[in-house]
PDB file of N, CA and C in Angstrom:
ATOM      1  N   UNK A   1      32.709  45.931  35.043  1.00  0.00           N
ATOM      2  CA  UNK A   1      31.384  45.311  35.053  1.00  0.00           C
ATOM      3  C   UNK A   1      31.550  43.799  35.194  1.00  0.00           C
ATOM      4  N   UNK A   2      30.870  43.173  36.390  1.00  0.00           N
ATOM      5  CA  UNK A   2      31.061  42.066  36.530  1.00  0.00           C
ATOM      6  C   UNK A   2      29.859  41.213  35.876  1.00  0.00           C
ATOM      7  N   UNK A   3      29.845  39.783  35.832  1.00  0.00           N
ATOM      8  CA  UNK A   3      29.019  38.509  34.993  1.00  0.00           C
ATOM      9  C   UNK A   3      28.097  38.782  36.630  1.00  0.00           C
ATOM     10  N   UNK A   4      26.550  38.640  36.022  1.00  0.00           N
ATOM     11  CA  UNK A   4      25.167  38.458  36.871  1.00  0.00           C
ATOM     12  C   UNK A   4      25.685  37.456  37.964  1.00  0.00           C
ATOM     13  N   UNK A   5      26.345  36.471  38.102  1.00  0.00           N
ATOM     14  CA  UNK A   5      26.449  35.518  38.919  1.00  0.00           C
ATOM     15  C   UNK A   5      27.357  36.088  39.748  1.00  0.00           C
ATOM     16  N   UNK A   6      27.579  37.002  40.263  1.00  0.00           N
ATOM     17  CA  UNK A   6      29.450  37.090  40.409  1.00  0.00           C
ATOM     18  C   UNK A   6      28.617  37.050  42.392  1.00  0.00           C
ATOM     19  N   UNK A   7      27.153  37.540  42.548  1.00  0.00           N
ATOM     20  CA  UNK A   7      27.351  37.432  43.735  1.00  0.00           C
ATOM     21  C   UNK A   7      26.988  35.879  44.362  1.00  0.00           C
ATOM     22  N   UNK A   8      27.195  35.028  43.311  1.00  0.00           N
ATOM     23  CA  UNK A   8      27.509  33.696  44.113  1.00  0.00           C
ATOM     24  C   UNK A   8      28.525  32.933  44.184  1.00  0.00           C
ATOM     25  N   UNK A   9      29.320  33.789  44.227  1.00  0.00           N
ATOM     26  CA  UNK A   9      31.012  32.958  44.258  1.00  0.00           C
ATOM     27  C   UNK A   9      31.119  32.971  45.562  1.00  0.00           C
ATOM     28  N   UNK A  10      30.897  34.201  46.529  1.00  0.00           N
ATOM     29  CA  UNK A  10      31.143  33.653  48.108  1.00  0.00           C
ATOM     30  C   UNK A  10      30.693  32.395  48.878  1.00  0.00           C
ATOM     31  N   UNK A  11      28.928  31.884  48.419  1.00  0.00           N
ATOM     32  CA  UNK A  11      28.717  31.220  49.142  1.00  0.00           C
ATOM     33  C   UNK A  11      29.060  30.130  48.431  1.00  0.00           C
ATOM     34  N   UNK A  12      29.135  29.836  47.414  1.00  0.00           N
ATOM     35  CA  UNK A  12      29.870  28.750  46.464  1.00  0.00           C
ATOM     36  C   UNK A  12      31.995  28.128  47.241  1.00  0.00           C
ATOM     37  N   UNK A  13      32.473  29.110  47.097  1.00  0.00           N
ATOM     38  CA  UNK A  13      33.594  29.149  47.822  1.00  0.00           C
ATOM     39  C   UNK A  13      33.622  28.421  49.461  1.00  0.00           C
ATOM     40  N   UNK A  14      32.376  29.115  50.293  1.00  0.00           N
ATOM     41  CA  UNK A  14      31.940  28.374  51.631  1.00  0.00           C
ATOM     42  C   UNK A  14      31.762  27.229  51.616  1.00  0.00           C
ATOM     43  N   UNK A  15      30.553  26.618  50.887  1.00  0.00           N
ATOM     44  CA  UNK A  15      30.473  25.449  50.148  1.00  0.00           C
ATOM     45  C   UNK A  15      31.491  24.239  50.311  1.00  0.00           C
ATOM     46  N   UNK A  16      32.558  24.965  49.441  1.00  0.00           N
ATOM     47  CA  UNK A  16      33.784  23.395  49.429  1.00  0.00           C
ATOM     48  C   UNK A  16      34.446  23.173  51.014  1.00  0.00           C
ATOM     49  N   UNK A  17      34.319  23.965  51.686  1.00  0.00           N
ATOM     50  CA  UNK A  17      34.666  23.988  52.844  1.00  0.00           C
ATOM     51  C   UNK A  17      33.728  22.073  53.445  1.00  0.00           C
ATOM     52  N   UNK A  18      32.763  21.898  52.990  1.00  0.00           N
ATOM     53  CA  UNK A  18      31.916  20.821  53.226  1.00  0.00           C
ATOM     54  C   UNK A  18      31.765  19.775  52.513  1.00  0.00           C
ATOM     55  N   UNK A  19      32.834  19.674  51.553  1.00  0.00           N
ATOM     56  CA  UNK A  19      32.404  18.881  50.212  1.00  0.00           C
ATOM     57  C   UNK A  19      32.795  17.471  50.666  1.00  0.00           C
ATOM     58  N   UNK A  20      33.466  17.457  52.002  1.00  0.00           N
ATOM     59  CA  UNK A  20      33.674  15.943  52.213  1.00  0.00           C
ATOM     60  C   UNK A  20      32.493  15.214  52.630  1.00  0.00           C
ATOM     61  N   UNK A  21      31.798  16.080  53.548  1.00  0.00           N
ATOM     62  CA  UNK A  21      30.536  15.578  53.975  1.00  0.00           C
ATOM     63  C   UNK A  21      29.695  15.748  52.561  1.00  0.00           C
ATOM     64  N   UNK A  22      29.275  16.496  52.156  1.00  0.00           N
ATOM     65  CA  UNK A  22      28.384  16.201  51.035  1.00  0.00           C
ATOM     66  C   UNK A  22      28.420  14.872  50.419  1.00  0.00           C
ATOM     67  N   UNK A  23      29.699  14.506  50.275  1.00  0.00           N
ATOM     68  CA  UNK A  23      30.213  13.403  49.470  1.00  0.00           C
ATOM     69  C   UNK A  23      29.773  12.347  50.138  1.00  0.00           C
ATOM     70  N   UNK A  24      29.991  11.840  51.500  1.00  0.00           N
ATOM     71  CA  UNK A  24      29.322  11.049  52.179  1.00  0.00           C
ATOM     72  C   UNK A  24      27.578  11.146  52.625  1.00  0.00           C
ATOM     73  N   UNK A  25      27.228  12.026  52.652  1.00  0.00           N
ATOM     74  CA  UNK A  25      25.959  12.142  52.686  1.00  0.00           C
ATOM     75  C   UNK A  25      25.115  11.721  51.271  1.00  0.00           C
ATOM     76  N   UNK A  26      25.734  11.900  50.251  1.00  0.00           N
ATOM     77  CA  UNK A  26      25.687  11.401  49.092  1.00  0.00           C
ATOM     78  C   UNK A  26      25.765   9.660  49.001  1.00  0.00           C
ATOM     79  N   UNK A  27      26.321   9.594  49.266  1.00  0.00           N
ATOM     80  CA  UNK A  27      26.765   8.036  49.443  1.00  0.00           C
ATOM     81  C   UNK A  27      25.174   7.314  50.111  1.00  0.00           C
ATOM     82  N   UNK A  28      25.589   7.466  51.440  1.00  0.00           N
ATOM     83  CA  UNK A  28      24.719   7.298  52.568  1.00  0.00           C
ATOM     84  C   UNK A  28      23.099   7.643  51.329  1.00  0.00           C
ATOM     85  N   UNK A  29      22.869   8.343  51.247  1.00  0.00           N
ATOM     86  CA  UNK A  29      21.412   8.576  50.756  1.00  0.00           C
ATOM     87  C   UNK A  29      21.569   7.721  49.798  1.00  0.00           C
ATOM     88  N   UNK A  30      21.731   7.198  48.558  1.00  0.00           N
ATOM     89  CA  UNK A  30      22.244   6.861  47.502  1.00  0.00           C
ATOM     90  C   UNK A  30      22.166   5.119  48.040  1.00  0.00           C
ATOM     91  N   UNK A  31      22.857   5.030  48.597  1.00  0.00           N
ATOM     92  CA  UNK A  31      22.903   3.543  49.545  1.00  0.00           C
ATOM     93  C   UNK A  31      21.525   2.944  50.020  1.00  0.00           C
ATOM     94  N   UNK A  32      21.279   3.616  50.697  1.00  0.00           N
ATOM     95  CA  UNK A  32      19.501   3.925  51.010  1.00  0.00           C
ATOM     96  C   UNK A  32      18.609   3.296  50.043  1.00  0.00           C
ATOM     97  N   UNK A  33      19.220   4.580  49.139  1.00  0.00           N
ATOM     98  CA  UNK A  33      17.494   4.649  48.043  1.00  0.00           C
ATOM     99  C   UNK A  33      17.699   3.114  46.760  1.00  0.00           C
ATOM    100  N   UNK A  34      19.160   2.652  47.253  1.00  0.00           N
ATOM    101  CA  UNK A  34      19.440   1.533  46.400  1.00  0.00           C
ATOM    102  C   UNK A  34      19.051   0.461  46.862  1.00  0.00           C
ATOM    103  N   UNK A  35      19.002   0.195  48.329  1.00  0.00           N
ATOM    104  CA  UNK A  35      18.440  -0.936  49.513  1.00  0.00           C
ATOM    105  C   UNK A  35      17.176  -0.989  49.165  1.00  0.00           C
ATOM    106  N   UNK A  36      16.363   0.037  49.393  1.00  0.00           N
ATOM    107  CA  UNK A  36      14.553   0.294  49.382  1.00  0.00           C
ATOM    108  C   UNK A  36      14.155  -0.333  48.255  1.00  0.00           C
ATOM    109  N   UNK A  37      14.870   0.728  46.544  1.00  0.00           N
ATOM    110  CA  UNK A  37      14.473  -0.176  45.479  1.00  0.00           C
ATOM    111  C   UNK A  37      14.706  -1.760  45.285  1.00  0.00           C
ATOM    112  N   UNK A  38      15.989  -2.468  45.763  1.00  0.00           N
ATOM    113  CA  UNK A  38      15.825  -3.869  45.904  1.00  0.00           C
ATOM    114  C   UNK A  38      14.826  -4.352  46.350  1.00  0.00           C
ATOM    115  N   UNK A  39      14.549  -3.921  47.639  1.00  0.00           N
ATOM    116  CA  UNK A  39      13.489  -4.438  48.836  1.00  0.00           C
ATOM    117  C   UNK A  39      12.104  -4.560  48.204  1.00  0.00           C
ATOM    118  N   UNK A  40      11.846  -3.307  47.557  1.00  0.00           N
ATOM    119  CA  UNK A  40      10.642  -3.124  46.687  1.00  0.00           C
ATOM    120  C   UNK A  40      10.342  -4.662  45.392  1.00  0.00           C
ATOM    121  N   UNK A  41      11.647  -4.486  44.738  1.00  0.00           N
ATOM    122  CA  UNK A  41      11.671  -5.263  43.755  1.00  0.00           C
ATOM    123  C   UNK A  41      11.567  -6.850  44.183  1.00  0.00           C
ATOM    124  N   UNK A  42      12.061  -7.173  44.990  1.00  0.00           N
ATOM    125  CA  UNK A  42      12.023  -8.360  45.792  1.00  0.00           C
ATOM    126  C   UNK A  42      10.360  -8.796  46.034  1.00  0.00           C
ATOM    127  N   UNK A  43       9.501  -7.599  46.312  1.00  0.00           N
ATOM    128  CA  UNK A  43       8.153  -7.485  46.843  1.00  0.00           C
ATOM    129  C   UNK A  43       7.750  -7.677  45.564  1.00  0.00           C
ATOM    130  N   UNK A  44       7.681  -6.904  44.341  1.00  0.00           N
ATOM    131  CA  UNK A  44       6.749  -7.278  43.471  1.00  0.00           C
ATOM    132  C   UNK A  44       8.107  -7.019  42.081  1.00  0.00           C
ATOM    133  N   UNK A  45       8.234  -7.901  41.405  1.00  0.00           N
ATOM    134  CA  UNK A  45       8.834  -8.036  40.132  1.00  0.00           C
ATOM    135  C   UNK A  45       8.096  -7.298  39.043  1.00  0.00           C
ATOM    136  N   UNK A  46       8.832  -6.143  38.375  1.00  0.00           N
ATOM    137  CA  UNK A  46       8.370  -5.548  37.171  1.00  0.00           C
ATOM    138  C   UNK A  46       9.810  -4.802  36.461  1.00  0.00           C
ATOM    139  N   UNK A  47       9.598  -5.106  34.882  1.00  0.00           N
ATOM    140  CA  UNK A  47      10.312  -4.031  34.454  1.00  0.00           C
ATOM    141  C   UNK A  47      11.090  -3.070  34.679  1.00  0.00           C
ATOM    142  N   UNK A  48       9.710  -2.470  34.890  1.00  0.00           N
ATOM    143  CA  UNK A  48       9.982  -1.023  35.466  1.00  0.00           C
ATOM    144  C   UNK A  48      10.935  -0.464  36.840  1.00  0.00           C
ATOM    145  N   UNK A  49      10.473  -1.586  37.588  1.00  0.00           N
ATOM    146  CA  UNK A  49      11.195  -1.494  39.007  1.00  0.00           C
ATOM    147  C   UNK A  49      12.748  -1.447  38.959  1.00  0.00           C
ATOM    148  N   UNK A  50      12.578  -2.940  38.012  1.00  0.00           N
ATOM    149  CA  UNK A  50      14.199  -3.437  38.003  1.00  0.00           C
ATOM    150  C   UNK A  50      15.022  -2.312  37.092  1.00  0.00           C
ATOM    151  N   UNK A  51      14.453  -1.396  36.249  1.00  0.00           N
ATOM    152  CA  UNK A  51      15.155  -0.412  35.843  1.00  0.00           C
ATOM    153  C   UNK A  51      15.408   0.802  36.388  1.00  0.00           C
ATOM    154  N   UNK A  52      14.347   1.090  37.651  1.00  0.00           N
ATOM    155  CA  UNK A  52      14.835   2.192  38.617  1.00  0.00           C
ATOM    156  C   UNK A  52      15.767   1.604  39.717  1.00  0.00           C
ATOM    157  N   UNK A  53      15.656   0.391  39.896  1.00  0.00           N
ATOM    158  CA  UNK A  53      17.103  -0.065  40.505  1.00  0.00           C
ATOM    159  C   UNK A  53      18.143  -0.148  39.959  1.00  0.00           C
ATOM    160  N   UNK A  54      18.360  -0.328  39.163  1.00  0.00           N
ATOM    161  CA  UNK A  54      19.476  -0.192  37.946  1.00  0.00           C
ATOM    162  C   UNK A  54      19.943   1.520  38.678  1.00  0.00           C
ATOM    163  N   UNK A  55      19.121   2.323  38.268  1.00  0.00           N
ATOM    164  CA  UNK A  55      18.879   3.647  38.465  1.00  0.00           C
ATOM    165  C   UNK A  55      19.867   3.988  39.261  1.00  0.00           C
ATOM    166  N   UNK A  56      19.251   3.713  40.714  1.00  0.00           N
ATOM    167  CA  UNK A  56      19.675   3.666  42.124  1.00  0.00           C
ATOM    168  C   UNK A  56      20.837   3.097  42.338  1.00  0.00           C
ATOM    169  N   UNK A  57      21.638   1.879  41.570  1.00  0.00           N
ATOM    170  CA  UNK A  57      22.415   1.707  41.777  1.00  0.00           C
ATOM    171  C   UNK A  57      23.430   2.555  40.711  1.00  0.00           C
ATOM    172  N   UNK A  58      23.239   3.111  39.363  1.00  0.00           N
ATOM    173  CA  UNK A  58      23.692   3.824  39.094  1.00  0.00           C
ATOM    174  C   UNK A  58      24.315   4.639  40.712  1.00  0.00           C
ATOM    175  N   UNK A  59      23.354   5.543  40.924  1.00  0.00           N
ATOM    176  CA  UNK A  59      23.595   6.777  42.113  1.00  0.00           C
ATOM    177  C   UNK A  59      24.606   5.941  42.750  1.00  0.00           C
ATOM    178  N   UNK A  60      24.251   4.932  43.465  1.00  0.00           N
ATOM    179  CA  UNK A  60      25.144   4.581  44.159  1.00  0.00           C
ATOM    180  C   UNK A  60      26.590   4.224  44.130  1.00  0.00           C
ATOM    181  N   UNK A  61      27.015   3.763  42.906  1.00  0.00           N
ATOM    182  CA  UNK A  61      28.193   3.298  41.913  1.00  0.00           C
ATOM    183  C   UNK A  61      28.769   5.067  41.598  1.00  0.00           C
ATOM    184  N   UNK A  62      27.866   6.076  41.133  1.00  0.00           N
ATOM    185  CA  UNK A  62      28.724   7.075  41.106  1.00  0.00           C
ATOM    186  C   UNK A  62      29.258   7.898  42.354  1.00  0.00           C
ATOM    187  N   UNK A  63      28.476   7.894  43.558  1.00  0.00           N
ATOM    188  CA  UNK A  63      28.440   8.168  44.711  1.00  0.00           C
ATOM    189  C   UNK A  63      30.362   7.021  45.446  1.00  0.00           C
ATOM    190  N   UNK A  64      30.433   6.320  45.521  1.00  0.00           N
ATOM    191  CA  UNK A  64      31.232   5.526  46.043  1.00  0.00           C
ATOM    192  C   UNK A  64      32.866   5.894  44.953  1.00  0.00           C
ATOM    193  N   UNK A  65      32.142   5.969  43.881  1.00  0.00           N
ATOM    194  CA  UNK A  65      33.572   6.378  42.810  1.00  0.00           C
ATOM    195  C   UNK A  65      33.961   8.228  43.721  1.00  0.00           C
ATOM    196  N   UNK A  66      32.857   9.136  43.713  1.00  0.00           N
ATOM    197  CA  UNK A  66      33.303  11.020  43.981  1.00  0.00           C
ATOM    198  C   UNK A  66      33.653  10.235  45.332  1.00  0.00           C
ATOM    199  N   UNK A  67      33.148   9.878  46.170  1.00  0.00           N
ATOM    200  CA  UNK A  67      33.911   9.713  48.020  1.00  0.00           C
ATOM    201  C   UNK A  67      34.777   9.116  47.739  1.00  0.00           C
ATOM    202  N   UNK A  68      35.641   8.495  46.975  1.00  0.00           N
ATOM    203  CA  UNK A  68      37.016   7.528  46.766  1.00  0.00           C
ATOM    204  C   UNK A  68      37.767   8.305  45.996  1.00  0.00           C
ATOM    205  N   UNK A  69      36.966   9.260  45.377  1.00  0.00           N
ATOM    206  CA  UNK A  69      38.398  10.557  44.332  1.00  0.00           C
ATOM    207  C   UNK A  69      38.329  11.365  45.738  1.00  0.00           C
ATOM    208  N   UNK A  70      37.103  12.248  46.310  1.00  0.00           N
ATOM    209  CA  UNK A  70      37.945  13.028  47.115  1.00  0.00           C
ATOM    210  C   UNK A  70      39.037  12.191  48.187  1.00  0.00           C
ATOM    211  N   UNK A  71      39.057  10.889  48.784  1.00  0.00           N
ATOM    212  CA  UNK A  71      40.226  10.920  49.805  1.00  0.00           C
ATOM    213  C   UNK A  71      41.146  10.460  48.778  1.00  0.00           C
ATOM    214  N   UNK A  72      41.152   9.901  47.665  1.00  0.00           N
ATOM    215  CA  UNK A  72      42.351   9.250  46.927  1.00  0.00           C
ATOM    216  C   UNK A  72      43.238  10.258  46.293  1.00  0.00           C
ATOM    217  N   UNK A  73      42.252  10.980  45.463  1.00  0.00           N
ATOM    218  CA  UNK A  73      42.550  11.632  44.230  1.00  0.00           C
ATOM    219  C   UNK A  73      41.741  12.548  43.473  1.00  0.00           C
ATOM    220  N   UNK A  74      41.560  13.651  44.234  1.00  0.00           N
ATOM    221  CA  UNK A  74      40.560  14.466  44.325  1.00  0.00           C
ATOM    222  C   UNK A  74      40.370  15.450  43.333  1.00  0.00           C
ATOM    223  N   UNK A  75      39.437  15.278  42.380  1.00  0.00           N
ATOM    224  CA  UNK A  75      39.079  15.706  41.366  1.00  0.00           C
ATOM    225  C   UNK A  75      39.923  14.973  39.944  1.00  0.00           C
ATOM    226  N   UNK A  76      40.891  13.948  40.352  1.00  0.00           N
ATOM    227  CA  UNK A  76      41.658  13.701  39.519  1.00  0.00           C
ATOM    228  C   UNK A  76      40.901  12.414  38.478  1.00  0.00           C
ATOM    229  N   UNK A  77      40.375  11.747  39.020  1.00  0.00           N
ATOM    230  CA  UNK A  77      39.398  10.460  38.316  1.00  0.00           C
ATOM    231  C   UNK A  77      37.817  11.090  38.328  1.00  0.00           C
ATOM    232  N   UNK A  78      37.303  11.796  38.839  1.00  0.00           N
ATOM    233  CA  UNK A  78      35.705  12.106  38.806  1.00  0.00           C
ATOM    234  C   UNK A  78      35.730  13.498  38.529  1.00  0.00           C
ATOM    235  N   UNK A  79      36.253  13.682  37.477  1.00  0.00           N
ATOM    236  CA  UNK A  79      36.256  14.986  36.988  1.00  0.00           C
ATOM    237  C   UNK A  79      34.937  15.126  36.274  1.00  0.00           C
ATOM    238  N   UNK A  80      34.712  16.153  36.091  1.00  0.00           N
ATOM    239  CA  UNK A  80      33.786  17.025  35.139  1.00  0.00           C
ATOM    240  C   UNK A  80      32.790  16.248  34.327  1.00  0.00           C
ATOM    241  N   UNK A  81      33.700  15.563  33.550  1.00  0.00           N
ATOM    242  CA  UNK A  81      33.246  14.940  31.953  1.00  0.00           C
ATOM    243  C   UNK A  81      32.682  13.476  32.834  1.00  0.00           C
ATOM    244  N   UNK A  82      33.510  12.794  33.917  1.00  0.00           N
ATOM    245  CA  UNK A  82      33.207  11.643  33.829  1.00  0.00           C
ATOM    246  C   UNK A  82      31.903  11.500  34.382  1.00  0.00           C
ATOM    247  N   UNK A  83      31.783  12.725  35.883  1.00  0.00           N
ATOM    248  CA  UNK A  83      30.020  13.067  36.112  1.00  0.00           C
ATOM    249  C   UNK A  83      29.148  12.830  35.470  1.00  0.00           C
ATOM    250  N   UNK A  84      29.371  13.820  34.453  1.00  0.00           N
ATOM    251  CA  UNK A  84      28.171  14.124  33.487  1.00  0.00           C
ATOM    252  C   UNK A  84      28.046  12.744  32.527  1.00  0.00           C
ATOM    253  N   UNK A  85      29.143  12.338  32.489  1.00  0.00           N
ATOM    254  CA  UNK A  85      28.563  10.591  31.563  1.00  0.00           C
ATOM    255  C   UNK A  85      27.896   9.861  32.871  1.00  0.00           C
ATOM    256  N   UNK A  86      28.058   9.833  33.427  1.00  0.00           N
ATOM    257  CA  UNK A  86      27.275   9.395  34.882  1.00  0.00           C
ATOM    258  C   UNK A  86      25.723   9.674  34.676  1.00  0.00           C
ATOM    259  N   UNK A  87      25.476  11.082  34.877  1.00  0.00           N
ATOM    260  CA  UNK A  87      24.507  11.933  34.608  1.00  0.00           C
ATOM    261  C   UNK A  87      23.586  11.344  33.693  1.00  0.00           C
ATOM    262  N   UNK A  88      24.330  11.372  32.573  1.00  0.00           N
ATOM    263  CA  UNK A  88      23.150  11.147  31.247  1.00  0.00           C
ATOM    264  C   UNK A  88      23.212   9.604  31.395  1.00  0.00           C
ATOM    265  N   UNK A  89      23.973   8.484  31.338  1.00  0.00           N
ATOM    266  CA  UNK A  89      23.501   7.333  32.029  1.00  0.00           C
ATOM    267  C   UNK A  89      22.195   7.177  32.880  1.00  0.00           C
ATOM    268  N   UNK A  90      22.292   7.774  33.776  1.00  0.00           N
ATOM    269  CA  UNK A  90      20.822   8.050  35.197  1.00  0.00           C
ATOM    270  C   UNK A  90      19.605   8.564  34.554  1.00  0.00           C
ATOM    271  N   UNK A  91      20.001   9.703  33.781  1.00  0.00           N
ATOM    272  CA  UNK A  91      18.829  10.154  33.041  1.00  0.00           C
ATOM    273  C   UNK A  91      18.057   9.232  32.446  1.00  0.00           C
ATOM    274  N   UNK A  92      19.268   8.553  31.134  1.00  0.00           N
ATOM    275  CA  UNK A  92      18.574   7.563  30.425  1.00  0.00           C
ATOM    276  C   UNK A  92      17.883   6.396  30.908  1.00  0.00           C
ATOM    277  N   UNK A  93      18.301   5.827  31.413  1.00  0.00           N
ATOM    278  CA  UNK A  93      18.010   4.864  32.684  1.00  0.00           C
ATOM    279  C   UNK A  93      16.256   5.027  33.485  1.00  0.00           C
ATOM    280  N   UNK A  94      16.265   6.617  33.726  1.00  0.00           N
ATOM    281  CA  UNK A  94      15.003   6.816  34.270  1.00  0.00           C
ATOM    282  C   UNK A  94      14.262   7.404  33.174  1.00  0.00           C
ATOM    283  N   UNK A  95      14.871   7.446  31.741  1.00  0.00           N
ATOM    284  CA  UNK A  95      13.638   7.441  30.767  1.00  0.00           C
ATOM    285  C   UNK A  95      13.375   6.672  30.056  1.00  0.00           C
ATOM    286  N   UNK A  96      13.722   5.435  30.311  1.00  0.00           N
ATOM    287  CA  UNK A  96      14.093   3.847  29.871  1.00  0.00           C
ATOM    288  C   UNK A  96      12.517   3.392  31.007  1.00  0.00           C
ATOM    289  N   UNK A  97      12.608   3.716  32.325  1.00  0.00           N
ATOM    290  CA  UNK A  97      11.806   3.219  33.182  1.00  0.00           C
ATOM    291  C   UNK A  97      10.507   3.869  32.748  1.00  0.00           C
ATOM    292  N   UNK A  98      10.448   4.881  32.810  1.00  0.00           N
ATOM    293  CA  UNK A  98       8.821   6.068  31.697  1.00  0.00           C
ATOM    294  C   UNK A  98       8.354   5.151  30.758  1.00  0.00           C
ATOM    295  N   UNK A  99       9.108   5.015  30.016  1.00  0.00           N
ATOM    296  CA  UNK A  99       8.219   3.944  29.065  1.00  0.00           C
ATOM    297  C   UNK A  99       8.241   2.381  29.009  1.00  0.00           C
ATOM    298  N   UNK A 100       8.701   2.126  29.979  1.00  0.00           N
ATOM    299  CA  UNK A 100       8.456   0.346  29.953  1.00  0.00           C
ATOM    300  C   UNK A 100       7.153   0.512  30.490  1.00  0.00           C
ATOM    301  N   UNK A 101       6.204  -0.725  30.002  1.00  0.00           N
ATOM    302  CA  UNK A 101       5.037  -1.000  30.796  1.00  0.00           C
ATOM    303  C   UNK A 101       4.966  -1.832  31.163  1.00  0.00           C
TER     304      UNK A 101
END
């Protein structure tokens, strides 16, 4: 008897087949959405703004670290744990921005 998930290991497995591009597409978007929020902030100064840029550059700062482990050192520095401190950083960050007024 196999675990409920077991029929997503194939396309999961397919998946890494692409993970370099993901990684750059990651980047690339991330890069983006970090430009716009400046651009924005530049336009009108608030709080709030300057903490979803923060945000954005979070993304972007973790984005540039996973595309520099996969060609450097792949999985060896952006492992698991260091993501997810990433993660809850971004989170906090965008629930830092919720309540500023």
């Amino acid at each position: 008897m196999g675990v409920p998930w077991e029929f997503l290991k194939e396309p999961i497995y397919a998946l890494n087949e692409f993970q370099m591009y993901f990684a750059i597409l990651f980047l690339i978007v991330a890069f983006v959405l970090f430009v716009i929020s400046i651009l924005a902030l530049r336009k009108k100064t608030s709080k709030r703004l300057m903490v979803v840029s923060a945000t954005f550059g979070l993304f972007f700062t973790k984005s540039i670290l996973v595309t520099l482990d996969y060609f450097f050192s792949p999985g060896y520095f952006m492992n698991y744990t260091v993501q997810v401190f990433f993660d809850l950083t971004i989170l906090t960050t965008l629930f830092i921005a919720l309540l500023k007024k």
